[in-house]
Structures are given as structure tokens and as C-alpha cells.
N, C-alpha and C. Protein backbone atom coordinates (compact mmCIF):
# COMPACT_ATOMS: atom_id res chain seq x y z
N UNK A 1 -17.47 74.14 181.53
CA UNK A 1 -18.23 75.32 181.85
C UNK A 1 -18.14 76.30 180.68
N UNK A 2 -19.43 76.70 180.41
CA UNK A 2 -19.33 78.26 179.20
C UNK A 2 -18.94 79.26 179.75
N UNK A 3 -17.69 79.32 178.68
CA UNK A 3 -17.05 81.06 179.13
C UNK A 3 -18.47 82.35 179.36
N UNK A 4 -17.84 82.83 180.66
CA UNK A 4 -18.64 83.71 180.68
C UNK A 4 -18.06 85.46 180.28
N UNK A 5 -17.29 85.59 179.65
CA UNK A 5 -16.38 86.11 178.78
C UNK A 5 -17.58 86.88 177.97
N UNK A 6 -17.94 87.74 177.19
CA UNK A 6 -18.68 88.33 176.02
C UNK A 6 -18.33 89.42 175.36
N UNK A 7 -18.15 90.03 174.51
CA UNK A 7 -17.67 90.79 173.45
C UNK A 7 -18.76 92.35 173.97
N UNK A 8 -17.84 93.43 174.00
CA UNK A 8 -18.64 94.38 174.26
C UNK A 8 -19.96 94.58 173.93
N UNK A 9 -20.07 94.41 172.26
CA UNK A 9 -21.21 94.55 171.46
C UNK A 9 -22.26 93.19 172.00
N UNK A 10 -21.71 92.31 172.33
CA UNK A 10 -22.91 91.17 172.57
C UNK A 10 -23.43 91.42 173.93
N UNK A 11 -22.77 92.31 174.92
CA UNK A 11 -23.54 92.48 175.94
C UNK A 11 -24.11 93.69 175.78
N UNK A 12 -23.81 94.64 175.22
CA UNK A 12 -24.51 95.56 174.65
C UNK A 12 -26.08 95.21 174.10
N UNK A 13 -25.96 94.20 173.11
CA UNK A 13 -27.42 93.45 172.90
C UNK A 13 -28.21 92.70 173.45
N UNK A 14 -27.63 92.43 174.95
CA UNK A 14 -28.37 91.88 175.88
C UNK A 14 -28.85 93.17 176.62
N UNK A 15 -28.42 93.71 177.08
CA UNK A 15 -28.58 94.82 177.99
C UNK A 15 -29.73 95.45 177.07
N UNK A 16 -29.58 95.76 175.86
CA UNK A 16 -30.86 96.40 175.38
C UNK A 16 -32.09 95.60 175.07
N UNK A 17 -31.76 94.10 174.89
CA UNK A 17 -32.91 92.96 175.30
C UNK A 17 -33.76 93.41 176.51
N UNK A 18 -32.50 93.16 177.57
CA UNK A 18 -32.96 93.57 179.15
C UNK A 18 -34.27 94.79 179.35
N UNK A 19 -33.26 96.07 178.95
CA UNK A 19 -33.80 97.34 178.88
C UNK A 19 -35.37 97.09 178.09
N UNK A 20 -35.57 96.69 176.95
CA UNK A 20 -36.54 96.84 176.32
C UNK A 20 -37.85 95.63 177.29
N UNK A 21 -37.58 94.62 177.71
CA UNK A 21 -38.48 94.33 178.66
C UNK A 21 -38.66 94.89 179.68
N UNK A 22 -37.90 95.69 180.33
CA UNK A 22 -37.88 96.61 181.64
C UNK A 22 -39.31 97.53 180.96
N UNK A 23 -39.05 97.85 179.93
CA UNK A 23 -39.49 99.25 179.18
C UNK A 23 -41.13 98.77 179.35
N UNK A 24 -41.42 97.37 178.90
CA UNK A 24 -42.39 96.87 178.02
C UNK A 24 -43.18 96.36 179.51
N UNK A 25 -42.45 96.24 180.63
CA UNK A 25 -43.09 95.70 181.95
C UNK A 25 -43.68 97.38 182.23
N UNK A 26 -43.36 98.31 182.40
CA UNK A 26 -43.86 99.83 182.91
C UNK A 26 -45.00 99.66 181.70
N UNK A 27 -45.13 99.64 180.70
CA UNK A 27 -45.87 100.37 180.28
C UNK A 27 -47.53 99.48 179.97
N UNK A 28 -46.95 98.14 180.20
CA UNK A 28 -48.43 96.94 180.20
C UNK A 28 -48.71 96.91 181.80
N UNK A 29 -47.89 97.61 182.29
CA UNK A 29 -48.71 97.81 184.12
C UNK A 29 -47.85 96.65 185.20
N UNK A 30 -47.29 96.06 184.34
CA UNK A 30 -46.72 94.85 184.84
C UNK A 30 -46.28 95.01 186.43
N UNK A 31 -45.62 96.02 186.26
CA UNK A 31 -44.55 96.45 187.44
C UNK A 31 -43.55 97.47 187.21
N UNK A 32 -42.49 97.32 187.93
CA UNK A 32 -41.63 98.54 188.10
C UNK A 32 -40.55 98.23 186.62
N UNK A 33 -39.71 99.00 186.81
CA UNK A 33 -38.97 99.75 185.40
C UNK A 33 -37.40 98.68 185.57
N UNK A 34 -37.76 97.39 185.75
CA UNK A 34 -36.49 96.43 185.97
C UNK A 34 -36.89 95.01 185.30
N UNK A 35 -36.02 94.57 184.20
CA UNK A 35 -36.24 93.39 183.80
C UNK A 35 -34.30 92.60 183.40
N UNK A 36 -34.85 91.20 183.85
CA UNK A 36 -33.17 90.72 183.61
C UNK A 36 -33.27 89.19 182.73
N UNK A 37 -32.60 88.73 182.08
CA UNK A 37 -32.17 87.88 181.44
C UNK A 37 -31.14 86.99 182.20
N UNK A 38 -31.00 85.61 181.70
CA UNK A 38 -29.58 84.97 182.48
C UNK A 38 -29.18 84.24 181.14
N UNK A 39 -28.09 84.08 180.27
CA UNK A 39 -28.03 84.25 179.19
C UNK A 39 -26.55 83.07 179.57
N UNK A 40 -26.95 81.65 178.98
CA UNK A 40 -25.55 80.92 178.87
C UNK A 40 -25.25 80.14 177.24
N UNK A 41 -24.10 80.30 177.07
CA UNK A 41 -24.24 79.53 175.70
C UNK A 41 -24.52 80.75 174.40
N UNK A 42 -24.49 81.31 174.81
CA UNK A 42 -25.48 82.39 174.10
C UNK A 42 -26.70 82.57 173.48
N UNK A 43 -27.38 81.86 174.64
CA UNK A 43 -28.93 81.83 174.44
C UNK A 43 -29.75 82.28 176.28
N UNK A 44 -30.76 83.05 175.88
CA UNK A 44 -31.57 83.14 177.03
C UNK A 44 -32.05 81.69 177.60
N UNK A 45 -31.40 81.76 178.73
CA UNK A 45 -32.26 80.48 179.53
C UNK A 45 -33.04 80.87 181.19
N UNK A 46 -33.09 82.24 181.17
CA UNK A 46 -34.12 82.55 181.96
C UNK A 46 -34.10 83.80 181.80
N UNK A 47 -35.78 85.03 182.12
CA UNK A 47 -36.09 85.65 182.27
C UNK A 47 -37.21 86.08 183.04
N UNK A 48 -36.90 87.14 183.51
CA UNK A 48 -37.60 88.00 184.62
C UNK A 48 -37.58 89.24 184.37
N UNK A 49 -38.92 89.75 184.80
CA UNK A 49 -39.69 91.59 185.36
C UNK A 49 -39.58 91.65 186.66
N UNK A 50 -39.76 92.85 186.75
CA UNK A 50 -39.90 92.67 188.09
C UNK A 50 -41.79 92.99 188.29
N UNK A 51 -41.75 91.76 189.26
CA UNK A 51 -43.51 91.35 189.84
C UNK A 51 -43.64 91.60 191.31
N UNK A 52 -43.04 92.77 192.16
CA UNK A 52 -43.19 92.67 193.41
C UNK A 52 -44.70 93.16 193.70
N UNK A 53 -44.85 94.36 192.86
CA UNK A 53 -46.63 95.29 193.03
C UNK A 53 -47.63 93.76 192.50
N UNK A 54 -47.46 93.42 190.93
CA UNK A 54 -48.39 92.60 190.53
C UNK A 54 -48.58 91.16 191.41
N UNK A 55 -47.73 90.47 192.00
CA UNK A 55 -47.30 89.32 193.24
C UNK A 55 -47.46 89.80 194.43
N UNK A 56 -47.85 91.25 194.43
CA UNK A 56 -47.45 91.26 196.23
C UNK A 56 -46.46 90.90 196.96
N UNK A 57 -45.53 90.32 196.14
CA UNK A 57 -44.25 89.99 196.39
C UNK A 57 -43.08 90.50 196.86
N UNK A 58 -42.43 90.81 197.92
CA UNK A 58 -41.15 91.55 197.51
C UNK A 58 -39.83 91.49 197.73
N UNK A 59 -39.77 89.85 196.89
CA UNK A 59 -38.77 89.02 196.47
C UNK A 59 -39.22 88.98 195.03
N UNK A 60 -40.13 89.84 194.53
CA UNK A 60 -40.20 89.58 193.35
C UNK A 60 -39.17 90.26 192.19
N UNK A 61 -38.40 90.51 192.73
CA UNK A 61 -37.22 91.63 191.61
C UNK A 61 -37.16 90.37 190.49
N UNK A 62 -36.98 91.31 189.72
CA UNK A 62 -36.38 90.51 187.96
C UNK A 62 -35.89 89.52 188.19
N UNK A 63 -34.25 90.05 188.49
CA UNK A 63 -33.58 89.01 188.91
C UNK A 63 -33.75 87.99 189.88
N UNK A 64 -34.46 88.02 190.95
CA UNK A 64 -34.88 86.63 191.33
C UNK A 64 -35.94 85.89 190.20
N UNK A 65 -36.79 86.38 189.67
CA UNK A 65 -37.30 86.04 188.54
C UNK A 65 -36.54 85.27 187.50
N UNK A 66 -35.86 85.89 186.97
CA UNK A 66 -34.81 85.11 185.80
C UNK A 66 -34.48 84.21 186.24
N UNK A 67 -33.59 84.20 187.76
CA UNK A 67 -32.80 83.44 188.40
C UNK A 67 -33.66 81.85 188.39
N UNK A 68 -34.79 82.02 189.02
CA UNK A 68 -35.48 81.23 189.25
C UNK A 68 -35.77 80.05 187.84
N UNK A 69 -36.36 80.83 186.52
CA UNK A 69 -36.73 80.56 185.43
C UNK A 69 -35.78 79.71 185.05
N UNK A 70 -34.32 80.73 185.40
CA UNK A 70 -33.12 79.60 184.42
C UNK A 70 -32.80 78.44 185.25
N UNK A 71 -33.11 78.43 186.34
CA UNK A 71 -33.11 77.27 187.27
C UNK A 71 -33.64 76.12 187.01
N UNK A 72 -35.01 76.23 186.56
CA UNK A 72 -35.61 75.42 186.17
C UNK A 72 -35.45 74.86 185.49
N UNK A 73 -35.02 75.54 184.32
CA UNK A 73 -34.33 75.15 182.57
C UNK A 73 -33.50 74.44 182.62
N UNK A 74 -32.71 75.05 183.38
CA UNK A 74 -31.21 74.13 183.34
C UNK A 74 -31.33 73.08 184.78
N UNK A 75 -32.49 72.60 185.21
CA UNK A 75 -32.88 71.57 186.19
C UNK A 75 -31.95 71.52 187.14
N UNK A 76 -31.28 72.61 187.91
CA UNK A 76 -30.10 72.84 188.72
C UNK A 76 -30.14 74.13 189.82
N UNK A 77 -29.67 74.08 190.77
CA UNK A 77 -29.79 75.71 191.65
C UNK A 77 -28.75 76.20 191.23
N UNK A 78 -27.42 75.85 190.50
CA UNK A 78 -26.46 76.79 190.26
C UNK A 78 -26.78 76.76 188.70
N UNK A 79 -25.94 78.04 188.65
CA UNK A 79 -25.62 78.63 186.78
C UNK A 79 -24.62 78.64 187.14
N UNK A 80 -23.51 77.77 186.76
CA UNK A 80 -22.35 78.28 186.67
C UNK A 80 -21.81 78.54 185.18
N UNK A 81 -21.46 79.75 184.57
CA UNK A 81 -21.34 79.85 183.55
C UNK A 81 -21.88 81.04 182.56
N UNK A 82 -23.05 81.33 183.58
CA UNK A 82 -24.21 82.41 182.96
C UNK A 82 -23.42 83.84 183.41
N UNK A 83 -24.48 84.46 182.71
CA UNK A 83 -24.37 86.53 182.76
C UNK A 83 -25.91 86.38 183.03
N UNK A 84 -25.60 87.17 184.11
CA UNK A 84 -26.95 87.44 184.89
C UNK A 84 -26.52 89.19 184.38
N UNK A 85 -28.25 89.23 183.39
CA UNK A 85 -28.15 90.44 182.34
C UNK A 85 -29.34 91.49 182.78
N UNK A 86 -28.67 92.33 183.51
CA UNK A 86 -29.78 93.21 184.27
C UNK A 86 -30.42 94.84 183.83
N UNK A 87 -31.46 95.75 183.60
CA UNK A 87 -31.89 96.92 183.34
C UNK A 87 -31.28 97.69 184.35
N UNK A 88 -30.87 97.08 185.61
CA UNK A 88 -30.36 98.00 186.55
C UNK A 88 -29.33 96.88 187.83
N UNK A 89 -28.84 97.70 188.37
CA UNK A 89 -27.68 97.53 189.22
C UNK A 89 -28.24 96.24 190.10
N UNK A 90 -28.19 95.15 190.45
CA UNK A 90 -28.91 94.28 191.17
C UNK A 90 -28.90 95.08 192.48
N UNK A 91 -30.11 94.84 193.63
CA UNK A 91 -29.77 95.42 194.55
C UNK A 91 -28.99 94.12 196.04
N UNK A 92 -28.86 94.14 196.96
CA UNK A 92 -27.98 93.36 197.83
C UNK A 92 -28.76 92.00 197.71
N UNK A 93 -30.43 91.59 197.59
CA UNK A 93 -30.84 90.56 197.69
C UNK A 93 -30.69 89.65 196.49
N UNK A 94 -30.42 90.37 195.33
CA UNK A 94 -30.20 89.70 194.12
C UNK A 94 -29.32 89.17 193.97
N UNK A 95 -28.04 90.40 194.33
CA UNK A 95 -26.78 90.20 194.30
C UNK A 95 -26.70 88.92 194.85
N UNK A 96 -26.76 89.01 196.09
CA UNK A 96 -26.93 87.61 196.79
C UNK A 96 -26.92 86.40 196.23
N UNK A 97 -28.61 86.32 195.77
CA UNK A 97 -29.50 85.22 194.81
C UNK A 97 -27.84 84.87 193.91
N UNK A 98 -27.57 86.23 193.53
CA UNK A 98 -26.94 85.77 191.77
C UNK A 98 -25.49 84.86 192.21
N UNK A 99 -25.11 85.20 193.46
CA UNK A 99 -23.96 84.39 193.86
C UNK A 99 -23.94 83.29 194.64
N UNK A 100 -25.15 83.08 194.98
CA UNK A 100 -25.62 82.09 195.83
C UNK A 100 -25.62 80.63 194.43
N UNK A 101 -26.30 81.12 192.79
CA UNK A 101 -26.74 80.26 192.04
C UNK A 101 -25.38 80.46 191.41
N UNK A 102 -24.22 80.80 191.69
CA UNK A 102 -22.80 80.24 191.31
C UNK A 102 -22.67 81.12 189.92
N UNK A 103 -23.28 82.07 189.75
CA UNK A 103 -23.02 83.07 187.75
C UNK A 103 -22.11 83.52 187.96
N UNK A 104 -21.47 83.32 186.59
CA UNK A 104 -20.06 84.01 186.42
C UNK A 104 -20.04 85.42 186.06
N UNK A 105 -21.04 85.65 185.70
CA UNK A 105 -20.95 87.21 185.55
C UNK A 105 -22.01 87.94 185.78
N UNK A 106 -22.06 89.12 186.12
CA UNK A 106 -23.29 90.43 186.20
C UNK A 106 -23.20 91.42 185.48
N UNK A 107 -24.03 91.78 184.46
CA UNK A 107 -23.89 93.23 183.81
C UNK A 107 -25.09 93.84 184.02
N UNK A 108 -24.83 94.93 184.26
CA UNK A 108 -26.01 95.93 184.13
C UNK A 108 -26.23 97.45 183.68
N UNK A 109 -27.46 97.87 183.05
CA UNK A 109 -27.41 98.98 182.47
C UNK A 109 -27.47 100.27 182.79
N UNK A 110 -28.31 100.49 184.19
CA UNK A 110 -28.41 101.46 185.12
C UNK A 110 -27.60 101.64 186.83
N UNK A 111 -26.64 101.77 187.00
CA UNK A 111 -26.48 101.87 188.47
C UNK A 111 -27.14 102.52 189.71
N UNK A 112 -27.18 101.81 190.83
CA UNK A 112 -28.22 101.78 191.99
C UNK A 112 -28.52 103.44 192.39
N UNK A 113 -27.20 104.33 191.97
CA UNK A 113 -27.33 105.93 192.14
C UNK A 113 -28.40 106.34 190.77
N UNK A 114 -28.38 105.98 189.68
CA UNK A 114 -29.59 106.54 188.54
C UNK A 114 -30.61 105.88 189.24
N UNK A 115 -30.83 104.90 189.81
CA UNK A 115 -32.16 104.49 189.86
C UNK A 115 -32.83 105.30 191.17
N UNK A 116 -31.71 105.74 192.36
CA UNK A 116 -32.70 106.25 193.07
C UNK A 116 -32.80 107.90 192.82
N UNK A 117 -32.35 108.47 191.62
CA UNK A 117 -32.65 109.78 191.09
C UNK A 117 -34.12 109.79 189.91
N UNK A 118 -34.36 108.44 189.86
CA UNK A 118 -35.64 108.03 189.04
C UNK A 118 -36.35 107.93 190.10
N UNK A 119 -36.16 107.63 191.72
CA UNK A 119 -37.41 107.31 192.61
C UNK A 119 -37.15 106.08 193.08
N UNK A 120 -36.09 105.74 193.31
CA UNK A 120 -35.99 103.95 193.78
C UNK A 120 -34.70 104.12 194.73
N UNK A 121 -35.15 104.54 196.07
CA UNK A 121 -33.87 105.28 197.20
C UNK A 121 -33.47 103.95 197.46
N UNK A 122 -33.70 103.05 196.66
CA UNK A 122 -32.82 101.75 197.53
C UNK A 122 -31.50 101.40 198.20
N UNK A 123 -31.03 102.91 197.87
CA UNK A 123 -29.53 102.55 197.59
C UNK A 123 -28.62 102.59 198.92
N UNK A 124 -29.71 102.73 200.01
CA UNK A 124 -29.20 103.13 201.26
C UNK A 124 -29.10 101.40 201.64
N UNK A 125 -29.47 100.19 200.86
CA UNK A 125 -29.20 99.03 201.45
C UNK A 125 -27.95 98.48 201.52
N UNK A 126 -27.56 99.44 200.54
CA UNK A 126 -26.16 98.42 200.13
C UNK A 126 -25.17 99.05 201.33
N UNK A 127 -25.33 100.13 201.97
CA UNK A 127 -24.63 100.35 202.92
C UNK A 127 -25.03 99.64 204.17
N UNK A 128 -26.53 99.52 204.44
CA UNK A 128 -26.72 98.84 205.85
C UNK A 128 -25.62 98.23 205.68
N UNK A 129 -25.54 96.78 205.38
CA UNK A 129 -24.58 95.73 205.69
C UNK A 129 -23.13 95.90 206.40
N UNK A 130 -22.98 97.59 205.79
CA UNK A 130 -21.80 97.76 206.69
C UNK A 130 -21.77 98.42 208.10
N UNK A 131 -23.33 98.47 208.34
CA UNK A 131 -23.35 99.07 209.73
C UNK A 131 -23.15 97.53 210.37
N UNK A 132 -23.26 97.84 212.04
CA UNK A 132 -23.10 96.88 213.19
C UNK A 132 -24.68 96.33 213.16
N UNK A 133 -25.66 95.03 213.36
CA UNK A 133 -26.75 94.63 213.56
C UNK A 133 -27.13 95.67 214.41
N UNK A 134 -26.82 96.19 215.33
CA UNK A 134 -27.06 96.53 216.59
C UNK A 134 -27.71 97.84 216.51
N UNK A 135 -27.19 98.34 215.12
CA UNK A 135 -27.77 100.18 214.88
C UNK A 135 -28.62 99.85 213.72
N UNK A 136 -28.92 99.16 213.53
CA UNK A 136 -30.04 98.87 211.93
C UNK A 136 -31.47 99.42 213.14
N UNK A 137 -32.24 99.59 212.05
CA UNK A 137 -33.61 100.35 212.55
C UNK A 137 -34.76 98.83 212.31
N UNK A 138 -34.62 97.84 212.00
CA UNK A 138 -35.13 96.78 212.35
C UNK A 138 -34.14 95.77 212.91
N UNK A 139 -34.50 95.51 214.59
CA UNK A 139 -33.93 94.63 215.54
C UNK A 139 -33.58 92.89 214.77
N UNK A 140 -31.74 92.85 214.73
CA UNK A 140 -31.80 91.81 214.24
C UNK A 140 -31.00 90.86 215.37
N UNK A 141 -31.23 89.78 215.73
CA UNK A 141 -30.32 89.23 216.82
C UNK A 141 -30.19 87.84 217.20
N UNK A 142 -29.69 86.61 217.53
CA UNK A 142 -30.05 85.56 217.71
C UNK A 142 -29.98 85.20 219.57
N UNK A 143 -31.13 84.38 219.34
CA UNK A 143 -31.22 83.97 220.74
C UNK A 143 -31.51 82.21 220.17
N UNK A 144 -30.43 81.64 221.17
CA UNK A 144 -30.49 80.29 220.94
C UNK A 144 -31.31 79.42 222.04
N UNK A 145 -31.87 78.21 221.56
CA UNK A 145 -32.85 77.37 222.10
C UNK A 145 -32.15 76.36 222.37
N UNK A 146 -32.41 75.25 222.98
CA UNK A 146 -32.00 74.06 223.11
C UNK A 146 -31.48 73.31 222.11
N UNK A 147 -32.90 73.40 220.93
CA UNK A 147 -33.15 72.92 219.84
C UNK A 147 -32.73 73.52 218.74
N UNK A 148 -31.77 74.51 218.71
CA UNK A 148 -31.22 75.53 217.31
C UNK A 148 -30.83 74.42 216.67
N UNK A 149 -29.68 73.52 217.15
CA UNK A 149 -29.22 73.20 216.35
C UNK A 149 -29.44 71.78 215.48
N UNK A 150 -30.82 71.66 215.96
CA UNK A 150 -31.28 70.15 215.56
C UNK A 150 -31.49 70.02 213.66
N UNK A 151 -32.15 71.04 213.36
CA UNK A 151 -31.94 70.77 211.96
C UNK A 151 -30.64 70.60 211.20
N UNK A 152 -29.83 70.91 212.12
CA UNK A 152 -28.14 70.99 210.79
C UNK A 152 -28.01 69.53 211.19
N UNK A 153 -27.88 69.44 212.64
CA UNK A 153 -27.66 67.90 213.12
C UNK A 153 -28.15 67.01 212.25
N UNK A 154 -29.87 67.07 212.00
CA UNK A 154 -30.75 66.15 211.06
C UNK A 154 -29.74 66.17 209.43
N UNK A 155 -29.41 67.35 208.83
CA UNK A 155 -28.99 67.40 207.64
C UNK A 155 -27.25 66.38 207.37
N UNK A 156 -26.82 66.71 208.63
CA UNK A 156 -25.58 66.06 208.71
C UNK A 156 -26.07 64.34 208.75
N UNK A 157 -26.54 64.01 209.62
CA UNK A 157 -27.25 62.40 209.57
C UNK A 157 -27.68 61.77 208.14
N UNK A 158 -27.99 63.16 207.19
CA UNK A 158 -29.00 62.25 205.75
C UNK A 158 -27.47 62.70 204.82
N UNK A 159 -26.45 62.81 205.62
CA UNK A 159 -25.62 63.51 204.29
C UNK A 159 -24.77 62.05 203.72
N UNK A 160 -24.69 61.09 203.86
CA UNK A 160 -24.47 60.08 203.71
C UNK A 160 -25.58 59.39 202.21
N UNK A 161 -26.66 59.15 202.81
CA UNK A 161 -27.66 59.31 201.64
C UNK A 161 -27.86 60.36 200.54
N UNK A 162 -27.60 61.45 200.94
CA UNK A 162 -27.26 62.25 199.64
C UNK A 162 -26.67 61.93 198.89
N UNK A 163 -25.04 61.77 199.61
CA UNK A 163 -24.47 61.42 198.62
C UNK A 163 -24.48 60.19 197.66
N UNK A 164 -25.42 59.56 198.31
CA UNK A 164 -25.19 58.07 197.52
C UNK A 164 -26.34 58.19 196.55
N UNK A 165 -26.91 59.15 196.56
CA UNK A 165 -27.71 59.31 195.34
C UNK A 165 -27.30 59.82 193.89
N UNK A 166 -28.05 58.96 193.12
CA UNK A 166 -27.63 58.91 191.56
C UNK A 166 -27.48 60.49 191.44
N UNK A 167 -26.84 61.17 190.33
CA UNK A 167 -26.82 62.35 190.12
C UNK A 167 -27.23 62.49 188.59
């Protein structure tokens, strides 16, 4: 695995990589004021803007962007190894994304408090999570069927064949 280790100054020059596509997405209309890099080896192997306005998207943050890109590159769902290299603070869904695809590291240039003094109040998400489901202002809850649990069942049955597949 590549150290995900970097020298002040080299993330310094990512972050202003980052920043300067953030910069360059606002001002060609692209989208909002967030762009990220995923940087292993010490080379870019994915990048992302953020495309939620231009996609209609809004899973479109940078960082799922990058995430996605370097995915591809490196023909794998995990990075293990990468700096997921951000213009701003990831917010909880990225965060997510970025630990879900196994990166060893996160840097970023703006934190989630500057961004919502620029206009981006997002910052009230990172607290939901610590409320109870029960007081969130969109109803979240499970009600189980007969049938909930048939897909894990199905996944457990092919996990045999998975594994016996070439890698």
C-alpha cells in the first residue's frame, strides 16, 4: 500500500490544485465553489467539481466525483492508500463515500463553518446524525416485510461463487 503520509508543502500543492479547480468550476458556470482530487503515488488518479446544479444531481459533490473517477482508474471500489484532496471540508455524504472506498487520508482547505459564512448552511448535517431518527424533520424508520430479508439471504447463497472467482 502507498504511504498516505505527505510533506506539508506537497499537500499544500494539492490543496491549491484543488482550490484552483474549485475556482475555475464558479467561474465557467460549472457549479458551486468545491472541487477535489484523489491523489495516490503522487499522481492524480481522480478528479471532481462539484456538478449537483449542472447534473441535477445531488450526489453530485466533487468528492463523489473524484471518488468515482479514481475508481475507475484504479479498476477497484476501494483506494486504499489515497488523499482524498478537497477545496472544502467533505460534508457527512462524502465523508462517508471517502471511507466507504477505504482512503487513507482527507485534507481539506476550507472548513464546513467558512463555507456556511460563504452561503453553504450545510453544516447543520453533521450534527443531525447525532440527534435520535425520531426528531429529524424527515420521517426515517423501518418497517419489516416478510421478504426484507431475502436479498442478503440471495447474496449469502452466491458468496461461495464469489469467492471462487479469479481476482
Amino acid at each position: 500500500m502507498a504511504s498516505v503520509d505527505m510533506s506539508g508543502e506537497e499537500a499544500e500543492r494539492w490543496l491549491a490544485l484543488a482550490v484552483k479547480f474549485a475556482v475555475s468550476n464558479v467561474e465557467t458556470g460549472g457549479g458551486g465553489p468545491f472541487a477535489s482530487i484523489i491523489v495516490k503515488g503522487g499522481e492524480v488518479i481522480g478528479r471532481g467539481v462539484n456538478r449537483v446544479i449542472r447534473d441535477l444531481d445531488p450526489t453530485a459533490h466533487s468528492e463523489i466525483v473524484a471518488i468515482r473517477a479514481a475508481c475507475r482508474q484504479a479498476l477497484h471500489f476501494r483506494l486504499p492508500g489515497a488523499v482524498l484532496v478537497s477545496s472544502c471540508e467533505p460534508c457527512p455524504m462524502c465523508l462517508t463515500a471517502a471511507l466507504w472506498a477505504d482512503i487513507g487520508r482527507i485534507i481539506y482547505a476550507v472548513d464546513r463553518h467558512e463555507a456556511a459564512a460563504a452561503g453553504f448552511p450545510q453544516v447543520e448535517l453533521y450534527d443531525l446524525f447525532e440527534d435520535p431518527q425520531h426528531t429529524w424533520t424527515v420521517p426515517v424508520g423501518k418497517i419489516s416485510i416478510a421478504q426484507s430479508h431475502d436479498p442478503f439471504d440471495a447474496w449469502q447463497r452466491t458468496k461461495p461463487q464469489r469467492e471462487a472467482r479469479p481476482r
